[in-house]
C-alpha atoms as a PDB file:
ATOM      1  CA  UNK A   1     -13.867  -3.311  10.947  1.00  0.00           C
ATOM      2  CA  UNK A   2     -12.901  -2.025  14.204  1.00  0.00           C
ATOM      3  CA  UNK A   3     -14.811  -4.401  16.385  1.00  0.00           C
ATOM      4  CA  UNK A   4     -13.732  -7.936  17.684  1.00  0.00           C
ATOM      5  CA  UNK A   5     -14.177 -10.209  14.707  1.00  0.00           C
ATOM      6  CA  UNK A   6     -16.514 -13.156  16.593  1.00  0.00           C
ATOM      7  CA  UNK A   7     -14.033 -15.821  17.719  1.00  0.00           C
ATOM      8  CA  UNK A   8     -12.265 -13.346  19.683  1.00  0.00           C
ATOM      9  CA  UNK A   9     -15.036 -12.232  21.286  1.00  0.00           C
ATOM     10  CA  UNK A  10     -15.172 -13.067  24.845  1.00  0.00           C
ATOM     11  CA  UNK A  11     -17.878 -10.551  26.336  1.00  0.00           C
ATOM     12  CA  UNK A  12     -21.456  -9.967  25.432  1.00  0.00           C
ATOM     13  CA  UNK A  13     -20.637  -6.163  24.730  1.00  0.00           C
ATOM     14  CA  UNK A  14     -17.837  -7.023  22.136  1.00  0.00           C
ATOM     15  CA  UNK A  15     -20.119  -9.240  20.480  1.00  0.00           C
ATOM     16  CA  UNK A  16     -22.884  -6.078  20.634  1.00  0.00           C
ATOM     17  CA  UNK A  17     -20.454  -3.638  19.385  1.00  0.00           C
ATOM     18  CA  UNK A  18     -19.054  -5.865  16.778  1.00  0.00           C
ATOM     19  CA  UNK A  19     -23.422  -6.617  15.524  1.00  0.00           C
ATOM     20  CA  UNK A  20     -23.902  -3.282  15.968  1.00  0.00           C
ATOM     21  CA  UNK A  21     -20.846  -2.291  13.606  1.00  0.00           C
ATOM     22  CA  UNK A  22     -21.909  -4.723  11.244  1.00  0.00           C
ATOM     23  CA  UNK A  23     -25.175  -3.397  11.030  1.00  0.00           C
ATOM     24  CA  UNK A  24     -23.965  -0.431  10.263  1.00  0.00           C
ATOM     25  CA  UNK A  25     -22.315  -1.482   7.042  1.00  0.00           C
ATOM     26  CA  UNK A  26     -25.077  -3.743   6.074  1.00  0.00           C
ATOM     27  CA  UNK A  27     -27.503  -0.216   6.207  1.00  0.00           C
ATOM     28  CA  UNK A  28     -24.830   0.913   3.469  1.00  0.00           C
ATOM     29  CA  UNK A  29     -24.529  -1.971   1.555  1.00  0.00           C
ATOM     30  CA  UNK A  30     -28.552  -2.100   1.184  1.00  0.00           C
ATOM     31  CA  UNK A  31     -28.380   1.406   0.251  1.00  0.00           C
ATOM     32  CA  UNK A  32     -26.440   0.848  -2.540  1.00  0.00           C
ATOM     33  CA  UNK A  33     -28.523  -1.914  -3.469  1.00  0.00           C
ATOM     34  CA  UNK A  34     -32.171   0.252  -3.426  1.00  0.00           C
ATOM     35  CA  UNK A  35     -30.103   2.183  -5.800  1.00  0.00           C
ATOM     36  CA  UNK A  36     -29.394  -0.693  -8.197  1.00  0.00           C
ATOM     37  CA  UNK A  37     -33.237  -0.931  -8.134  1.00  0.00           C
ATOM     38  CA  UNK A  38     -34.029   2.723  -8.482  1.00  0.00           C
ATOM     39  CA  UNK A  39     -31.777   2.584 -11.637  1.00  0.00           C
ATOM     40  CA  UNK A  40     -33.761  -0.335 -12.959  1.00  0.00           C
ATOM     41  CA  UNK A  41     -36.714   1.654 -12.254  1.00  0.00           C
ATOM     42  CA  UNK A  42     -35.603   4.432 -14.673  1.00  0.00           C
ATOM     43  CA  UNK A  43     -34.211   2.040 -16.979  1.00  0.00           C
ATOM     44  CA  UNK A  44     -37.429  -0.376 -17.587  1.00  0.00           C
ATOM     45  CA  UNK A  45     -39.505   0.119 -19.949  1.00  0.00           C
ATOM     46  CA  UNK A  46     -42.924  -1.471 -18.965  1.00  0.00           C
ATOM     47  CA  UNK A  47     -44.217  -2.224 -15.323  1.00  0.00           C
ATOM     48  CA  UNK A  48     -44.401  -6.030 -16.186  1.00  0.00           C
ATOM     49  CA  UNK A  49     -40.505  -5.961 -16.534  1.00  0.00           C
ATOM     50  CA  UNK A  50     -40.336  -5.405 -12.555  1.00  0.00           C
ATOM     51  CA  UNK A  51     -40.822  -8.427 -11.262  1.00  0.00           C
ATOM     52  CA  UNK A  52     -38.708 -11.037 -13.517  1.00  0.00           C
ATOM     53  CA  UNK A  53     -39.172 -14.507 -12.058  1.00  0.00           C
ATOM     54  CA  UNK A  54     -35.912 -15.871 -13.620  1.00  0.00           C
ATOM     55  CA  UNK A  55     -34.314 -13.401 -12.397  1.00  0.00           C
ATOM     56  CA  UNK A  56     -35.270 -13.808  -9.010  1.00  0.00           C
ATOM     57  CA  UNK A  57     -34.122 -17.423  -8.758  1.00  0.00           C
ATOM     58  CA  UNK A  58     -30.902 -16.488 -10.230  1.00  0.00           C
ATOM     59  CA  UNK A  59     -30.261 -14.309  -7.719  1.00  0.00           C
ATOM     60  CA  UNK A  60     -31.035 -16.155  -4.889  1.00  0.00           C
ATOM     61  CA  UNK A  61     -29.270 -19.439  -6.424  1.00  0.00           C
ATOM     62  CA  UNK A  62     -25.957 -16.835  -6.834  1.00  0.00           C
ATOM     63  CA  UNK A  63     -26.507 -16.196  -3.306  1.00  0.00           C
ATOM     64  CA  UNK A  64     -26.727 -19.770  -1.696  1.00  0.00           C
ATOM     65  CA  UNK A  65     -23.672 -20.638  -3.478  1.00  0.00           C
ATOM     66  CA  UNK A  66     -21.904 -17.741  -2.106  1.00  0.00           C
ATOM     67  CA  UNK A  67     -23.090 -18.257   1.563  1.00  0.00           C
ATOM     68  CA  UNK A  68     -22.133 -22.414   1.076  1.00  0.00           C
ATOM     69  CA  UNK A  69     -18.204 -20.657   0.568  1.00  0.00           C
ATOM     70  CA  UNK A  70     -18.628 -18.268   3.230  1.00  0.00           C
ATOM     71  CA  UNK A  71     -20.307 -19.951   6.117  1.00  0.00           C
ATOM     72  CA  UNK A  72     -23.663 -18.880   5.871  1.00  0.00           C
ATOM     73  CA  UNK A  73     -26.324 -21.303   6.814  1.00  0.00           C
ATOM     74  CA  UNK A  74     -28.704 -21.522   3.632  1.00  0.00           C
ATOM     75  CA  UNK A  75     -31.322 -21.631   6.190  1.00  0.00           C
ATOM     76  CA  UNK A  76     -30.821 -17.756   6.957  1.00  0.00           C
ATOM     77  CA  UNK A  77     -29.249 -16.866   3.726  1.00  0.00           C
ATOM     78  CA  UNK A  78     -32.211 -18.128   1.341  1.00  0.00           C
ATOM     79  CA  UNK A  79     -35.108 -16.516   3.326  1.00  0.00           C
ATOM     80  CA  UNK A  80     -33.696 -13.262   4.117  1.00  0.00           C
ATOM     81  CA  UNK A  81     -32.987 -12.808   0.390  1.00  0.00           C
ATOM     82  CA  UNK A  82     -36.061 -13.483  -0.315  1.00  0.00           C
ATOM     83  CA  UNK A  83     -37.677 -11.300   1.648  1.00  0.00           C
ATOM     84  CA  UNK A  84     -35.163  -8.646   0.243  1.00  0.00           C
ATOM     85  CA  UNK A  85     -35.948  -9.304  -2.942  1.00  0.00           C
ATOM     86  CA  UNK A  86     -39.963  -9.039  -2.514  1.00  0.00           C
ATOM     87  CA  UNK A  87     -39.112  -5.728  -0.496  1.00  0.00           C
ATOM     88  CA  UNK A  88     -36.776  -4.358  -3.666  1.00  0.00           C
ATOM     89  CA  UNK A  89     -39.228  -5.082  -6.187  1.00  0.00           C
ATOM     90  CA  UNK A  90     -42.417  -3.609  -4.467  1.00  0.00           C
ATOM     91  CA  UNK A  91     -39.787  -0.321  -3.874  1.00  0.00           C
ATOM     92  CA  UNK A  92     -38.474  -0.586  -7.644  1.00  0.00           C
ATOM     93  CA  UNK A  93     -42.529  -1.239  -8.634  1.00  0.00           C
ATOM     94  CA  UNK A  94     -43.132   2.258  -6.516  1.00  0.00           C
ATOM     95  CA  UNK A  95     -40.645   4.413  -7.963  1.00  0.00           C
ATOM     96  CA  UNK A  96     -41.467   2.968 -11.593  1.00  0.00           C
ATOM     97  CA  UNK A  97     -44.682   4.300 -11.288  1.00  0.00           C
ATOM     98  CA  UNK A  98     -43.519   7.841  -9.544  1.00  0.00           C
ATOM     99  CA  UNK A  99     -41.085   8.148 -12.943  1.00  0.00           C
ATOM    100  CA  UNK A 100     -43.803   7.555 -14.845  1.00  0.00           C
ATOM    101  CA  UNK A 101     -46.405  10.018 -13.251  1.00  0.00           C
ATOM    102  CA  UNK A 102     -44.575  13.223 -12.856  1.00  0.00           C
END
């Protein structure tokens, strides 16, 4: 990371470059996660197997206990996961049903 890590920030415009920079590598980061879910996609066998509720709250238990080591305020971390989770399963749910057409 190029930019100012936060604490060393001391302007508004390092603390824009360094969001901006991190947004950046999120946008990867998610990329490689749709992927993840286009695999699963491929690799399902019946459109019920999608959505797995057990899985869901695995994940976003895994990721609350990360966020508690790294700083992250559950309070962002659980509902942003969440909400990416709903997002990759309707997208995994699409492409499912794409595979399965052509």
């Amino acid at each position: 990371m190029k930019a100012k890590l936060p604490a060393a920030c001391s302007t508004m415009e390092e603390v824009r470059e360094g969001v901006d920079e991190l947004d950046r590598e999120l946008v990867h980061l998610l990329a490689i996660r749709q992927g993840y879910m286009e695999a699963a996609a491929r690799i399902k066998p019946r459109a019920e197997d999608v959505r797995v509720p057990w899985r869901i709250e695995d994940v976003v238990q895994k990721v609350l206990q990360t966020a508690e080591t790294k700083g992250l305020s559950p309070r962002i971390a659980e509902p942003v996961w969440r909400e990416l989770i709903e997002r990759c399963i309707d997208h995994e749910g699409e492409i499912w049903k794409k595979l399965r057409s052509e």
